[in-house]
Protein backbone atom coordinates (compact mmCIF):
# COMPACT_ATOMS: atom_id res chain seq x y z
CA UNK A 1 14.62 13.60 12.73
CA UNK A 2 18.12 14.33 11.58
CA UNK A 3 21.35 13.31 14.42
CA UNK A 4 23.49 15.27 12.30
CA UNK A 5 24.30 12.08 9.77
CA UNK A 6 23.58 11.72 6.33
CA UNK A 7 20.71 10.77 5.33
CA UNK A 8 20.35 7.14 4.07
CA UNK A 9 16.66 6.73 3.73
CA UNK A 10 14.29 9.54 2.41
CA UNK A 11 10.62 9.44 2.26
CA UNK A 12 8.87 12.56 1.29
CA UNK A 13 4.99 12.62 0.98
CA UNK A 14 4.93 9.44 -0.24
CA UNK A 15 1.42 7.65 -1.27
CA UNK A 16 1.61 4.18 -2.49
CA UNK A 17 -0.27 0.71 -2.51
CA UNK A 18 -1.66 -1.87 -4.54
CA UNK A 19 -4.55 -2.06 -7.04
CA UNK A 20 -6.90 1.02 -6.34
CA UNK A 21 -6.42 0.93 -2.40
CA UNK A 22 -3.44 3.37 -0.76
CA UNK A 23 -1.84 1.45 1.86
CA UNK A 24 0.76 4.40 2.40
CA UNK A 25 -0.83 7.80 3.00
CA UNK A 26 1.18 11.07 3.00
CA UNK A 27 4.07 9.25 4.70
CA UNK A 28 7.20 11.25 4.96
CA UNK A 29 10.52 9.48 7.20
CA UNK A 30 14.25 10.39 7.44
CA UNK A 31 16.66 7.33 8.58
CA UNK A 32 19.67 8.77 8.85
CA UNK A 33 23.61 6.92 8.78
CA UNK A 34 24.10 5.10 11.76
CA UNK A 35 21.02 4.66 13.48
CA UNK A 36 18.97 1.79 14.49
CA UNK A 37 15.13 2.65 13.91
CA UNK A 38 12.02 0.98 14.90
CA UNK A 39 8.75 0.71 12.56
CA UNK A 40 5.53 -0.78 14.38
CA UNK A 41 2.18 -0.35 14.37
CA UNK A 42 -0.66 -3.00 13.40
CA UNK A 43 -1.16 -5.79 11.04
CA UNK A 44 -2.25 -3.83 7.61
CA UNK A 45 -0.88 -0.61 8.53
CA UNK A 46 1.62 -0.42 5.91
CA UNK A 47 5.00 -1.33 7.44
CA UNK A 48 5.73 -4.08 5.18
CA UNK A 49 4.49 -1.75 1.99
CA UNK A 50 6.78 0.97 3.09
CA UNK A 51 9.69 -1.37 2.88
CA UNK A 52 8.96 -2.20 -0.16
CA UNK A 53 8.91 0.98 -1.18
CA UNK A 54 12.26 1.51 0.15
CA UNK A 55 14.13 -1.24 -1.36
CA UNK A 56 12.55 -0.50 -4.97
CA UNK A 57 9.99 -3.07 -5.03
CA UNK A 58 6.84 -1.03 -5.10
CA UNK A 59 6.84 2.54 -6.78
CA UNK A 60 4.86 5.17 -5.13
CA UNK A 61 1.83 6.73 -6.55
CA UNK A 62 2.73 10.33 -5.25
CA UNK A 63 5.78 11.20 -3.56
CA UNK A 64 9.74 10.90 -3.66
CA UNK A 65 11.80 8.11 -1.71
CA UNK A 66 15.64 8.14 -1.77
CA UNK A 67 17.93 5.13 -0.35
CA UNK A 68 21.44 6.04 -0.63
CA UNK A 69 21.24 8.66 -2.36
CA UNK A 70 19.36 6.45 -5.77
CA UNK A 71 15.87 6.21 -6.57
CA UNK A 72 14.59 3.20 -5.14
CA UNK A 73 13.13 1.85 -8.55
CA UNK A 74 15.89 2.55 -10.23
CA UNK A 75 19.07 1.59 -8.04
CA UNK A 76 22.24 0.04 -8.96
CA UNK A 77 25.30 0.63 -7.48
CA UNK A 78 23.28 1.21 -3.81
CA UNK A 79 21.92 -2.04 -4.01
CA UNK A 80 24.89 -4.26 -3.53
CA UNK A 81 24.97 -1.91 -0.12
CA UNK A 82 21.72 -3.25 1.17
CA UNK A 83 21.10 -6.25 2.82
CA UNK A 84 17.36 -7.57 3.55
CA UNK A 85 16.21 -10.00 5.89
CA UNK A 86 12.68 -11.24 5.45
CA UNK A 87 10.44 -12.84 7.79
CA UNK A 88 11.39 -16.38 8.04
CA UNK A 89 7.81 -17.91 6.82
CA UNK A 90 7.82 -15.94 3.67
CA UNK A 91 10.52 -17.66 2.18
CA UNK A 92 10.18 -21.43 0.48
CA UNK A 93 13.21 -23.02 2.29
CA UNK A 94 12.89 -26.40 0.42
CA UNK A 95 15.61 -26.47 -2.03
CA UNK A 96 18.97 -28.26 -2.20
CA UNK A 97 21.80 -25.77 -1.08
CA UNK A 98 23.61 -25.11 2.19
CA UNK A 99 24.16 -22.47 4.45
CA UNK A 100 27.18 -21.67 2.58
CA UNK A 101 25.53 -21.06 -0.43
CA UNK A 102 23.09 -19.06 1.09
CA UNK A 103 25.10 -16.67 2.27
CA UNK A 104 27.23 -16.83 -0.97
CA UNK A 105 24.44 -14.86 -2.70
CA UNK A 106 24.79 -11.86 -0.57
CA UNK A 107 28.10 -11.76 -2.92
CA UNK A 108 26.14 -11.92 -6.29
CA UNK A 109 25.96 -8.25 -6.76
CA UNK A 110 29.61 -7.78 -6.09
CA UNK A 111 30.72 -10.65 -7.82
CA UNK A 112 28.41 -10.27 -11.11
CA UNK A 113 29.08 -13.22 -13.81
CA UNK A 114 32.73 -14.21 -12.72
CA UNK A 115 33.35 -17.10 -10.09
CA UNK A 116 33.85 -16.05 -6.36
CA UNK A 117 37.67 -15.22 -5.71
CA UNK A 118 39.42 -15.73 -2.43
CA UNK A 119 38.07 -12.39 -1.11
CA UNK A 120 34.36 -13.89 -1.89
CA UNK A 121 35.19 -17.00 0.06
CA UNK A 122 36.68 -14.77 2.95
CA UNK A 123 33.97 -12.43 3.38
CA UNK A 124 31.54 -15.54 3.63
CA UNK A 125 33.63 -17.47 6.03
CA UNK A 126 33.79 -14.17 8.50
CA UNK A 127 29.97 -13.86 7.74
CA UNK A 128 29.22 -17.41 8.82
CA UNK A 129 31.39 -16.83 12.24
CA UNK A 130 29.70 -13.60 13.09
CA UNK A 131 26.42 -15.13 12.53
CA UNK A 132 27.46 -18.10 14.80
CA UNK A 133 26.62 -20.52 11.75
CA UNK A 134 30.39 -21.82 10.85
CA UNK A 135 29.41 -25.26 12.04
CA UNK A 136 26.28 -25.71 10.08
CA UNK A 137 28.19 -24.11 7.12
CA UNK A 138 27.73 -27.56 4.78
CA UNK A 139 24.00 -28.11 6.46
CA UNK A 140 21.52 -27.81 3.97
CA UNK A 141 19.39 -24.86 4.31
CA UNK A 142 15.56 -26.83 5.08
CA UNK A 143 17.53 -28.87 7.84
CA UNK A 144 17.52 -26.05 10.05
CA UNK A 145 15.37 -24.47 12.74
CA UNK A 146 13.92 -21.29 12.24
CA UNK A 147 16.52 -19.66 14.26
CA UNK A 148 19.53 -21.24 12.46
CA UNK A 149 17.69 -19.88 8.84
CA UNK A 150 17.34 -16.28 10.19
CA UNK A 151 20.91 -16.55 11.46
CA UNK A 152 21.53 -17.59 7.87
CA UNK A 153 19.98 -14.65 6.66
CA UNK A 154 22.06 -12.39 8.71
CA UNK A 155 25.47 -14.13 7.31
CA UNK A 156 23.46 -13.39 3.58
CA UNK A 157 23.84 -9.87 4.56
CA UNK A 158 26.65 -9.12 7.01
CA UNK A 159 28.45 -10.76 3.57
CA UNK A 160 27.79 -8.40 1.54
CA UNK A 161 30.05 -5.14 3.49
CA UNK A 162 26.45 -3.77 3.95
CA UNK A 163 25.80 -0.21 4.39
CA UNK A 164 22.07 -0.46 4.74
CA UNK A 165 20.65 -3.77 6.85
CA UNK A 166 16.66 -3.58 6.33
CA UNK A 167 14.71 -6.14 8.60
CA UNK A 168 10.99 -7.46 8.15
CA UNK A 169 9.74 -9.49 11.24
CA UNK A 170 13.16 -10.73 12.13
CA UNK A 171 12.61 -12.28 15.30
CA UNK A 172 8.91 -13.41 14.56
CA UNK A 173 7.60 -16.91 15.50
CA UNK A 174 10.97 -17.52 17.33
CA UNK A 175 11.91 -18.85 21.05
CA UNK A 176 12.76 -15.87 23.38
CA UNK A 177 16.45 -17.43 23.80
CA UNK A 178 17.37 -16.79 20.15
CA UNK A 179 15.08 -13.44 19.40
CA UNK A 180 17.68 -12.37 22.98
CA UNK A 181 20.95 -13.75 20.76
CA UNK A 182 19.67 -12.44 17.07
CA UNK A 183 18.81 -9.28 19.02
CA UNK A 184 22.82 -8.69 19.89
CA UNK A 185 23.79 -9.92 16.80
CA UNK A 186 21.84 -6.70 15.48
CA UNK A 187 22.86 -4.30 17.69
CA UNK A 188 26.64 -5.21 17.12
CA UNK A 189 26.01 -4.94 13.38
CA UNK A 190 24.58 -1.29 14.30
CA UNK A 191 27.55 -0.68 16.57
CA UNK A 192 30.30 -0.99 13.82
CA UNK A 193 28.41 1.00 11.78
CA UNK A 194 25.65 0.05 9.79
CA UNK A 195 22.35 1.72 9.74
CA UNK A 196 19.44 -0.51 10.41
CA UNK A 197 15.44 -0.19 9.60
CA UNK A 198 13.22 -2.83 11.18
CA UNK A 199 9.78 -3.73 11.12
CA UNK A 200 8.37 -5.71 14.19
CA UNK A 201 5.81 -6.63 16.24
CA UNK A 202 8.04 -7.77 18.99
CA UNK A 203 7.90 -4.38 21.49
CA UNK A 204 10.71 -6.48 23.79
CA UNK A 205 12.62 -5.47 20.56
CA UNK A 206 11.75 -1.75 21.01
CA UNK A 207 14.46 -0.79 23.63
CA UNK A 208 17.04 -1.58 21.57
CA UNK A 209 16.01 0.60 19.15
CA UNK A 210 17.60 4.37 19.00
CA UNK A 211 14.19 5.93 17.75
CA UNK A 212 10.79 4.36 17.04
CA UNK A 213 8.56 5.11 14.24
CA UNK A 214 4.43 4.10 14.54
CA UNK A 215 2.30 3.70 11.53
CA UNK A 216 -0.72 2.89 10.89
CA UNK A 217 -1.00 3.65 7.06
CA UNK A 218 0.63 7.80 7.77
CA UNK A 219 3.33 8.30 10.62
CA UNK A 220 1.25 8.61 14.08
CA UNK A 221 4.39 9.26 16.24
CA UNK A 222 7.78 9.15 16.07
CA UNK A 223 9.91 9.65 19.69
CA UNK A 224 12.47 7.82 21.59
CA UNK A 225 11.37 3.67 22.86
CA UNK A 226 10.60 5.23 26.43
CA UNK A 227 8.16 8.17 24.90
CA UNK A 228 6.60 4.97 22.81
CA UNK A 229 6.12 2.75 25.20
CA UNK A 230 4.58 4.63 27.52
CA UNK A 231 1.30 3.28 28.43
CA UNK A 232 -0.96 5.30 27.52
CA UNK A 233 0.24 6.45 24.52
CA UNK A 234 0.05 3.01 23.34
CA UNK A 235 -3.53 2.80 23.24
CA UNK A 236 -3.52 6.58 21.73
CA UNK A 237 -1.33 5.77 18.64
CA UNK A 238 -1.56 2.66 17.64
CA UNK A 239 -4.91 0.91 18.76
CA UNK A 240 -5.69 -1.94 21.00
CA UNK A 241 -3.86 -4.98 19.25
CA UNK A 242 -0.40 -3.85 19.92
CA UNK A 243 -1.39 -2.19 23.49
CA UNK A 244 -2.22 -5.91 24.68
CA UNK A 245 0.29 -7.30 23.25
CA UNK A 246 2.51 -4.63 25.62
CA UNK A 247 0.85 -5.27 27.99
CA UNK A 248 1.21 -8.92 28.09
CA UNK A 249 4.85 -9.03 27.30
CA UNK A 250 5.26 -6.14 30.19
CA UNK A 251 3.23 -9.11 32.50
CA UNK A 252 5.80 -11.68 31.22
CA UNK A 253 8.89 -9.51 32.69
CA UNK A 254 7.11 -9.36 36.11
């Protein structure tokens, strides 16, 4: 689907996977600049894989991917445009820095060997505020909650004058209040333009979304979050596990 943007993201008939078993089959996507777009589908369908392929961590067997305008594999200058938030239980949160720190990194590809200058410093604070994480700034990072380290995560990457914001899971295994606050810390991000690409269970996330992408290893249907989340075409796309987990969230607004 093409809104008449640039195209940030290109996959083109791409196969890919691990070991002798193709997670990804004949998956082709456009994301282009400025949107906000969806991927779901169940557990072992691929949505973390095609990430991966995405951000140049996995090379496909067949097929071409683009991300700004770079090979994947081989990007450079596109990569200090990216930002990545990963789901909060895949990272190993006990080590001794602070939130400040944290979100220092997502300067480390700007700043290269030389010490952070004023602009560094700057860019960090306004990340911190935007991320509503100034006053846990000196608050060592395995002190938190799991919403305080994903807001962490988003300071990481609003720091780094992102172009790209890529999301796995962002608002998994977290209390309703903060997936609600995280969720319009995300759509402001989208508003000033950045384009974001977000994997997620969550279908209370779906609305939010301007187009949503199902996959269950290829691309079963791509359409606006009211043609997805129509009932029936729940169960018709994308199988049983995420059409009662609809259908229980849909209870849980009555």
């Amino acid at each position: 689907m093409s809104n008449g943007m640039a195209a940030l993201v290109t996959v083109d008939h791409v196969w890919a996977g691990y070991a002798r078993e193709a997670i990804l089959r004949d998956v082709s996507l456009q994301v282009s600049q400025g949107e906000f777009v969806g991927i779901i589908g169940p557990n072992g369908g691929g949505k973390t894989t095609l990430l991966r392929v995405i951000l140049g961590l996995l090379a496909p067997r067949q097929g071409l991917a683009r991300t700004l305008g770079e090979e994947p594999m081989r990007m450079r200058e596109a990569r200090k445009k990216i930002g990545y938030i990963p789901q909060v239980n895949a990272l190993n949160w006990n080590f001794p820095v602070t939130v400040r720190d944290v979100v220092m990194m997502g300067r480390y590809g700007r700043i290269g060997l030389r010490n952070p200058g004023a602009a560094d410093h700057a860019a960090v604070e306004a990340a911190l505020e935007r991320a509503g994480m100034s006053e846990l700034a000196n608050r060592r990072i395995n002190e938190l909650s799991g919403g305080q380290r994903q807001r962490t995560l988003v300071a990481r990457a609003l720091a780094q004058d992102l172009e790209l914001l890529v999301m796995d899971e962002p608002t998994n295994g977290l209390d309703p209040a903060v997936v609600e606050q995280l969720e319009e810390i995300y759509v402001g991000i989208n508003r000033d333009g950045a384009t974001l690409l977000t994997v997620t269970h969550d279908l209370q996330m779906v609305p939010r979304f301007h187009r949503v992408v199902v996959i269950n290893r290829t691309i079963l249907a791509e359409g606006t979050p009211a043609e997805i989340l129509d009932a029936q075409r729940l169960g018709q796309t994308f199988g049983r596990q995420l059409h009662r987990q609809g259908h229980r969230q849909q209870e849980a607004q009555v």
